[in-house]
Protein backbone atom coordinates (compact mmCIF):
# COMPACT_ATOMS: atom_id res chain seq x y z
CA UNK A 1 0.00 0.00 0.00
CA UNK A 2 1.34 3.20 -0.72
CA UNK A 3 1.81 6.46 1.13
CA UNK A 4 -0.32 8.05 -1.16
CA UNK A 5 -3.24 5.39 -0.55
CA UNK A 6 -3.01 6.21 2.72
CA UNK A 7 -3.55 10.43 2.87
CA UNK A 8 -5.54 10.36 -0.10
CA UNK A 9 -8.32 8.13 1.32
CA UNK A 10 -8.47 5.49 -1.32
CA UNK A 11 -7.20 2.38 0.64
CA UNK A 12 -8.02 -0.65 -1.29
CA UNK A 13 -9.96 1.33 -4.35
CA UNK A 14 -7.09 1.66 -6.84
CA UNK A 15 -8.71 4.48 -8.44
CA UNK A 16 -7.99 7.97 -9.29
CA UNK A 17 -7.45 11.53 -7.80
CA UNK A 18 -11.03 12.59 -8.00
CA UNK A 19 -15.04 11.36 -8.08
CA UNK A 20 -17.25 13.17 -10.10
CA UNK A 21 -20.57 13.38 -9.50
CA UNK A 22 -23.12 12.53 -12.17
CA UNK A 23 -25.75 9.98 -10.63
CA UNK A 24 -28.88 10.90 -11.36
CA UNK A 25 -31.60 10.36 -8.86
CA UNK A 26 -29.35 9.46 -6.14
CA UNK A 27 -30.72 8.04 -2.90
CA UNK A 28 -30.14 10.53 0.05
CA UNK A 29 -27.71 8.98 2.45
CA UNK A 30 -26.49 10.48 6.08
CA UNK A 31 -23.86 8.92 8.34
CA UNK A 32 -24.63 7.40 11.48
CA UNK A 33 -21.99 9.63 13.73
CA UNK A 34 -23.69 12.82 13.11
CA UNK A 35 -26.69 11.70 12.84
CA UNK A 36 -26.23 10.53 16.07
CA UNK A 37 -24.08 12.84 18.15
CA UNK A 38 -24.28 17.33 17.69
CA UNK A 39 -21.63 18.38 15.07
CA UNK A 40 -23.30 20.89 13.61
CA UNK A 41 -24.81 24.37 14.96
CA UNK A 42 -28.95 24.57 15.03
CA UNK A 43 -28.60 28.47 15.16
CA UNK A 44 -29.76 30.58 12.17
CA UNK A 45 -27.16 33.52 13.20
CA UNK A 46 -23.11 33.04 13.40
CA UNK A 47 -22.53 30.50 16.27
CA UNK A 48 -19.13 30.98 18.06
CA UNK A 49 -19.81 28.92 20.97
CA UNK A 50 -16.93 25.91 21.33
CA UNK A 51 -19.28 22.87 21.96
CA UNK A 52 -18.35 19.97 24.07
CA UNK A 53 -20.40 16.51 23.79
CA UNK A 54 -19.75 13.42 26.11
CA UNK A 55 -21.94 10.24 25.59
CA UNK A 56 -21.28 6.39 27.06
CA UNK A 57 -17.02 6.74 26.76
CA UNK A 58 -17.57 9.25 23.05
CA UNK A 59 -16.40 12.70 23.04
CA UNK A 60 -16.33 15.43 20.67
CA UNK A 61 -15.15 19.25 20.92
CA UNK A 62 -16.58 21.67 17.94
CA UNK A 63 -14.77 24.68 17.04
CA UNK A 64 -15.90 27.34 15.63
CA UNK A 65 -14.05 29.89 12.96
CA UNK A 66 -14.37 33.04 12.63
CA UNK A 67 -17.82 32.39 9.88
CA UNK A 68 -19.11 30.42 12.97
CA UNK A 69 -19.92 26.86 13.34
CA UNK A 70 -21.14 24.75 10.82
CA UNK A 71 -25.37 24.61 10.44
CA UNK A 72 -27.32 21.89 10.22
CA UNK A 73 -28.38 23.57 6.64
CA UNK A 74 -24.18 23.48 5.58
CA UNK A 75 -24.62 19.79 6.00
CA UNK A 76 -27.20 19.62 2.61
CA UNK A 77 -23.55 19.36 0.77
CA UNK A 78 -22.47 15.98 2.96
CA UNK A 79 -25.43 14.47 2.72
CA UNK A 80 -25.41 15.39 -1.08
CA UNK A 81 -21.40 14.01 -1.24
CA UNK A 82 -22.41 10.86 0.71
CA UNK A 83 -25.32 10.05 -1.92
CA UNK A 84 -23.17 10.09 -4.91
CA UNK A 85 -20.70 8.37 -3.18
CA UNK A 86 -22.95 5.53 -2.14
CA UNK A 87 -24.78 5.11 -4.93
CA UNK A 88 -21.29 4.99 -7.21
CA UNK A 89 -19.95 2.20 -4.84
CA UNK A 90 -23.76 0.43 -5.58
CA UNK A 91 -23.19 0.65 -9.04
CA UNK A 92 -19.43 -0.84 -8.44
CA UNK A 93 -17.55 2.52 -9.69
CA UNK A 94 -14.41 3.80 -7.91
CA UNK A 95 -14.66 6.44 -5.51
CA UNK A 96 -12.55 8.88 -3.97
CA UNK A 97 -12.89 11.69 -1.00
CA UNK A 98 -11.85 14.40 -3.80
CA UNK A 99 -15.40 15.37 -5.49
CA UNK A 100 -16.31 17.23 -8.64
CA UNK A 101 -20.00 18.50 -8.65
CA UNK A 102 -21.91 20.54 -10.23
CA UNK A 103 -23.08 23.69 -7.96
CA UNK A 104 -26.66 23.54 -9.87
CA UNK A 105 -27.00 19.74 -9.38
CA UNK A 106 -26.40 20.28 -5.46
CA UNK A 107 -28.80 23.16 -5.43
CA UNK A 108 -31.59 21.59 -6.91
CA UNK A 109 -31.00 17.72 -5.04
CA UNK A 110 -30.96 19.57 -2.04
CA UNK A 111 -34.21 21.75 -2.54
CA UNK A 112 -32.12 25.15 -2.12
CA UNK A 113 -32.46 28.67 -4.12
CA UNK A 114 -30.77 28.19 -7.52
CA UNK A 115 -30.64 32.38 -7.39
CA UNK A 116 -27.42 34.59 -7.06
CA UNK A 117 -28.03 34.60 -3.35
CA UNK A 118 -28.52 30.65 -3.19
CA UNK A 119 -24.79 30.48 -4.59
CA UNK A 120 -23.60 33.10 -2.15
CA UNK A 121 -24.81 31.02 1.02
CA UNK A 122 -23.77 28.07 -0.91
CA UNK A 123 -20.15 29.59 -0.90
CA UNK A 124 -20.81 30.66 3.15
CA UNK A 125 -21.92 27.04 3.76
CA UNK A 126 -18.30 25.95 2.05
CA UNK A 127 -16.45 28.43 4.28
CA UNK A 128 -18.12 27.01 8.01
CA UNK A 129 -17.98 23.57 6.61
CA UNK A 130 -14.49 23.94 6.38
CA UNK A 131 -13.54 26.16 9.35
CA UNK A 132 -15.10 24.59 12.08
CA UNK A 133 -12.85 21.72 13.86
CA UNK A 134 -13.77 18.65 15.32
CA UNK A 135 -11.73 16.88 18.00
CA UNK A 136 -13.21 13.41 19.28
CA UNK A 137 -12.36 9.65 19.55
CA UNK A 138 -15.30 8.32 17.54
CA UNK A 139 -14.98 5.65 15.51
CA UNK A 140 -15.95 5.66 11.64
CA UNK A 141 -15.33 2.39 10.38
CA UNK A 142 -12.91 0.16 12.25
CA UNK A 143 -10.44 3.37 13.14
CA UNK A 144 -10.90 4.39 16.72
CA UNK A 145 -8.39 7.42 17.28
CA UNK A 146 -8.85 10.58 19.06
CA UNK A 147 -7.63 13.31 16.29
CA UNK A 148 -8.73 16.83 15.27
CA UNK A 149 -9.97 17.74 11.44
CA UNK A 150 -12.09 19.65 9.74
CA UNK A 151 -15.46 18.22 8.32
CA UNK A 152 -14.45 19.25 4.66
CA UNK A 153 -10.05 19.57 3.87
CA UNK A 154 -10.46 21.76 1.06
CA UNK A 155 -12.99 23.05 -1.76
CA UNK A 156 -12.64 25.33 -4.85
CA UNK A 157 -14.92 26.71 -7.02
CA UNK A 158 -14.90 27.54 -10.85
CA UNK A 159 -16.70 30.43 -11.85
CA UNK A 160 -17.69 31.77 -15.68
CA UNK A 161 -15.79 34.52 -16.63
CA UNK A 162 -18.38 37.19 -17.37
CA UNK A 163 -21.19 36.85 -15.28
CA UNK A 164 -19.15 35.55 -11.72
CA UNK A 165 -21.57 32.87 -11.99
CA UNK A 166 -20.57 29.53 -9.83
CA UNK A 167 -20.20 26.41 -11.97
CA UNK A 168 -18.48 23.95 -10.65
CA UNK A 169 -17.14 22.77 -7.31
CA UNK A 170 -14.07 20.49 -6.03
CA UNK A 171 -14.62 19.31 -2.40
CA UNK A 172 -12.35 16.98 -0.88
CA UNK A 173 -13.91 14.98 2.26
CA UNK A 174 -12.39 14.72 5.67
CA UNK A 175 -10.85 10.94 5.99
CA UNK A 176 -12.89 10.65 9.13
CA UNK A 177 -15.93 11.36 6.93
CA UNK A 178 -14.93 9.51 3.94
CA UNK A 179 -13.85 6.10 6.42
CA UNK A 180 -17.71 6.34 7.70
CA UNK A 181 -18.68 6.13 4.06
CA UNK A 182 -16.37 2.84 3.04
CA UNK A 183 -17.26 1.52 6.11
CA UNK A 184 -21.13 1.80 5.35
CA UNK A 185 -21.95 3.92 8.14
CA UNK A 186 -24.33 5.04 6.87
CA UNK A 187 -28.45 5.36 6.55
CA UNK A 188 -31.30 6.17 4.14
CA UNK A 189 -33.24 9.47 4.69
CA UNK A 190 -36.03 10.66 3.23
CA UNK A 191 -35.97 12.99 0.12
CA UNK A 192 -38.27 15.18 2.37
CA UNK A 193 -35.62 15.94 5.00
CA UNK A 194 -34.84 18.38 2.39
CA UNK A 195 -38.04 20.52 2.91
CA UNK A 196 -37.43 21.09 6.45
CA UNK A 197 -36.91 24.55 6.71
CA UNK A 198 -36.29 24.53 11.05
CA UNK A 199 -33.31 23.74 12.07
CA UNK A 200 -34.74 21.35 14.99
CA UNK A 201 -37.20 19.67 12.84
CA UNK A 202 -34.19 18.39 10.90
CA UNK A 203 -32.21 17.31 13.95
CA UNK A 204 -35.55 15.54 16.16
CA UNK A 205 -35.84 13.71 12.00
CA UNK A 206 -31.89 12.47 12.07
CA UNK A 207 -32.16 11.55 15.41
CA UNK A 208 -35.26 9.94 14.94
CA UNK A 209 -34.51 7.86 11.83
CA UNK A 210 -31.43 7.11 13.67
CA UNK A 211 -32.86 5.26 17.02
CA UNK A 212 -36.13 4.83 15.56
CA UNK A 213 -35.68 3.57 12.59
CA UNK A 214 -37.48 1.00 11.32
CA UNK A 215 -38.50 -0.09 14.77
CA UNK A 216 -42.22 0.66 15.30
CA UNK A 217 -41.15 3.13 18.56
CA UNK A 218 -38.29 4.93 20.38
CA UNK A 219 -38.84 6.37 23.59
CA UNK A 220 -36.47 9.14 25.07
CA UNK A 221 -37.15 11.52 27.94
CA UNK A 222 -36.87 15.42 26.96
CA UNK A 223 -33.75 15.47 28.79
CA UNK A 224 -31.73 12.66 27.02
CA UNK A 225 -33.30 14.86 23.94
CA UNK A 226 -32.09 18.42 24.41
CA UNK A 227 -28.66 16.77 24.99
CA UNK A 228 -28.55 15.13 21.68
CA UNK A 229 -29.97 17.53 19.30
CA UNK A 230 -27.16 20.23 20.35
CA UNK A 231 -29.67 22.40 21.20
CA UNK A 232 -29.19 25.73 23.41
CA UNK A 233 -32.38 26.44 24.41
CA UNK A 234 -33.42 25.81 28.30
CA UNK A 235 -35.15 22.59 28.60
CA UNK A 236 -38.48 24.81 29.11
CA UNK A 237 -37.96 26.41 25.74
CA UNK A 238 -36.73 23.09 23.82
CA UNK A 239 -40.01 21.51 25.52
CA UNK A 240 -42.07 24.30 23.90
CA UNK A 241 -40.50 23.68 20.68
CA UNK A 242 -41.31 20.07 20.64
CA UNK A 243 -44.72 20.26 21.48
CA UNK A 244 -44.64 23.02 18.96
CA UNK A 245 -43.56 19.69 16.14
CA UNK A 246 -46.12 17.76 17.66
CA UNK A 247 -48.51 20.36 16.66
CA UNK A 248 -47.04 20.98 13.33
CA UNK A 249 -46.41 17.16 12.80
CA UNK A 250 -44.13 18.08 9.88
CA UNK A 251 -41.49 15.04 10.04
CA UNK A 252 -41.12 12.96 7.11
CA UNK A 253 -41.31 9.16 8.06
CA UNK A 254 -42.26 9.37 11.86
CA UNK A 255 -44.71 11.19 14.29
CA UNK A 256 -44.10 12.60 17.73
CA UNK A 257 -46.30 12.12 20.56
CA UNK A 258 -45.73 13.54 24.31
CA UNK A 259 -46.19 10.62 27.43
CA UNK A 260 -46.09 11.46 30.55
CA UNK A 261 -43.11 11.30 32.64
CA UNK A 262 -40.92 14.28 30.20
CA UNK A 263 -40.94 11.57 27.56
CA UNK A 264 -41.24 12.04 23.79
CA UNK A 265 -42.41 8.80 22.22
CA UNK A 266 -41.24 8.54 18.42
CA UNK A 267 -43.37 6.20 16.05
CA UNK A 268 -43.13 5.38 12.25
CA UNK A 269 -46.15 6.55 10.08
CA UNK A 270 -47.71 3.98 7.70
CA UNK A 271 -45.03 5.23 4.89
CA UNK A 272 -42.03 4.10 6.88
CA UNK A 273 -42.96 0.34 5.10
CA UNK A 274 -40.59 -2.56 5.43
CA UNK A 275 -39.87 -4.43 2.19
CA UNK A 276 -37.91 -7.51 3.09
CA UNK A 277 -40.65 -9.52 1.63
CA UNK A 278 -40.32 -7.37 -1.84
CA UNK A 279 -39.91 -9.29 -5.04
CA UNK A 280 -36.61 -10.88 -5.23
CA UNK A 281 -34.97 -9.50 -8.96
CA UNK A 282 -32.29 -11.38 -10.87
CA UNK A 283 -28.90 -9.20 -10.85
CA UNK A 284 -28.99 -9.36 -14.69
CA UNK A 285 -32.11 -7.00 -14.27
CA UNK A 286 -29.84 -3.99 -13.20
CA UNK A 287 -28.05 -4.15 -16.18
CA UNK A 288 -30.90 -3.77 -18.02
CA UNK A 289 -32.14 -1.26 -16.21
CA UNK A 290 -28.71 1.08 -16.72
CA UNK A 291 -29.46 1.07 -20.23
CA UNK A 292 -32.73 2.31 -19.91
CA UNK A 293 -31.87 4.94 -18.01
CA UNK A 294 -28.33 5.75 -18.07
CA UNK A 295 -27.39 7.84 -15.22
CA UNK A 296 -29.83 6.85 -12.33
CA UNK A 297 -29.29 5.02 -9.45
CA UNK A 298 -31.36 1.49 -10.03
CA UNK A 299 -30.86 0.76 -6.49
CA UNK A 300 -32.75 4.25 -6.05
CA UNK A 301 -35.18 3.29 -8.68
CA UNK A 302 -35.89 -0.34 -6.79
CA UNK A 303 -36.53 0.95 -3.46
CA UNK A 304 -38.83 3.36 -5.47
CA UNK A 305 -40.72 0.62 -7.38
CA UNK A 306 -41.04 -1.59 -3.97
CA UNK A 307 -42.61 1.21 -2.25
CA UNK A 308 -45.34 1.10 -4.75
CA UNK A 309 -45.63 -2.43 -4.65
CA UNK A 310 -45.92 -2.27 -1.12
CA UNK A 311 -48.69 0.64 -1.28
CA UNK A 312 -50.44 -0.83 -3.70
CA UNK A 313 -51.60 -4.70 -1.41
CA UNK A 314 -48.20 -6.23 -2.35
CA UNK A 315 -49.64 -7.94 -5.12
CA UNK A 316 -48.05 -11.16 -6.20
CA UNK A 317 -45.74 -11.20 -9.84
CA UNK A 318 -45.44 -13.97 -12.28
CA UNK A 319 -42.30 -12.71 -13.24
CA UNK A 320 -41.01 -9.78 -10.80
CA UNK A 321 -38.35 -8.64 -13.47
CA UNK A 322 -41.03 -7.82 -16.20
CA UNK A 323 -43.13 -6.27 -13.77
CA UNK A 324 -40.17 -4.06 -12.47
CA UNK A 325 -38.72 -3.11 -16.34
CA UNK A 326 -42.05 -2.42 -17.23
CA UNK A 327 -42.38 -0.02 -13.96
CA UNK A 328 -39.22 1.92 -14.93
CA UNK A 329 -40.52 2.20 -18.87
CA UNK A 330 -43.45 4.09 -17.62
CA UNK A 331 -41.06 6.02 -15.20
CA UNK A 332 -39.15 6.78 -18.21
CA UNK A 333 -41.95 7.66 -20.02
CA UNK A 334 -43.47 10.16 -17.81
């Protein structure tokens, strides 16, 4: 193994200096560490504060720069890395922690303002995401080491000449990050995270998908709550807020309900379906699929297609891998 191998995070890939990311349609993916512990800031304004998180033997320390901490909104451009990453290593491409996207393509998969402005907080976003410093001993794949790092090592962007205009971007992936990715650390969100416009809605979803999951309930007392959603509000407040959610009943996936005792009792709605009983395909079927429509993720577009199958009485197929070429036709199609 080389030296380079080794900095460049591409252990074992034997691939090149950079990933670029063209999958269509990509699944949204999250990892499990931040999904599960506070790395990023739920304030709207600059936040300066230096953050310090301990949880059964796991510790982290967030530092600021001078832009402030990372938001939960910056991390629409890891989740959006993650995705393409993923669903490359699905399709059995080579990956690497250097990525080349296009700054409309993020935009628009992440349900943000294509507009001048949109770029300009896309460029802020860049700036925290690369500024703020984590220190902690938490594993991502089989690495346990305590170490300091920023959540992205570098970005540029390419902009046209005349108009200023941001094109394309060049992101390269802390290793920490890019080890929770090889490792598979990682879990499916829902496309409608990205509609979440409150801060804490997003934060009560990741933490929810993350203990909840496909379990049909999570309990947690408000306490245990406020501690893990890195929230600064006084438990009074951050109680107001949830019941606030409750109210609303905005999260994709899973519903909030209040029991006595200070506990919040998380349950999946009827969407939240589990498809382990789905039609079994043949892995010939992908391939077919690819050249139908070149570009997408077919894992994306299977999960998609047993969704309706589930919706629709699970009905039973004389031949699952018609039924599911025909399905993506018509997708195709319309």
């Amino acid at each position: 193994m080389t030296k380079k191998a080794l900095f460049d995070g591409s252990v074992g890939l034997g691939q090149g200096d950079f990933f670029v990311c063209d999958v269509f349609d990509a699944i949204p993916k999250n990892d499990m560490v931040s999904m599960e512990h506070p790395l990023f800031s739920l304030s709207t304004r600059p936040d300066r504060r230096v953050l310090h998180y301990e949880h059964n033997g796991n510790s982290i320390q967030v530092i600021p720069s001078v832009k402030g901490l990372a938001t939960i909104h910056d991390k629409d451009i890891l989740i959006y890395c993650i995705s393409q990453l993923m669903a490359a290593l699905n399709l059995g491409r080579l990956v690497s922690r250097t990525l080349h996207l296009k700054a409309a393509d993020l935009l628009s998969a992440t349900n943000r303002d294509a507009s001048g402005d949109g770029y300009k907080r896309l460029k802020d976003a860049f700036e925290r995401l690369a500024g703020t410093r984590i220190t902690t001993n938490i594993a991502t794949g089989e690495t346990s080491t305590t170490s300091g790092f920023g959540l992205i090592e570098n970005w540029r962007i390419v902009r046209k000449a005349k108009s200023g205009r941001m094109v394309n971007v060049v992101v390269t992936l802390s290793e920490w990050l890019f080890r929770a990715v090889m490792s598979k650390s990682i879990l499916t969100i829902s496309r409608d995270y990205f509609q979440l416009r409150k801060p804490l809605e997003r934060r009560i979803y990741e933490l929810s998908r993350k203990h909840c999951g496909r379990q049909p309930e999570w309990r947690v007392s408000v306490e245990t709550l406020l501690k893990k959603s890195g929230s600064a509000s006084p438990r009074r407040v951050f109680r107001k807020m949830l019941r606030d959610m409750i109210s609303a009943d905005n999260l994709p996936d899973y519903r909030l309900e209040e029991e006595p005792g200070d506990i919040i009792c998380v349950t999946r709605r009827d969407s939240v379906v589990d498809v382990s009983n789905a039609p079994v395909l043949k892995p010939e079927v992908y391939d077919e699929i690819r050249g139908l429509m070149p570009g997408y993720d077919v894992y994306a577009l299977e999960a998609e297609w047993r969704r309706v199958w589930m919706l629709s009485g699970q009905p039973r197929f004389r031949s699952p891998d018609k039924a599911f070429i025909g399905w993506v036709k018509k997708r195709s199609q319309g």
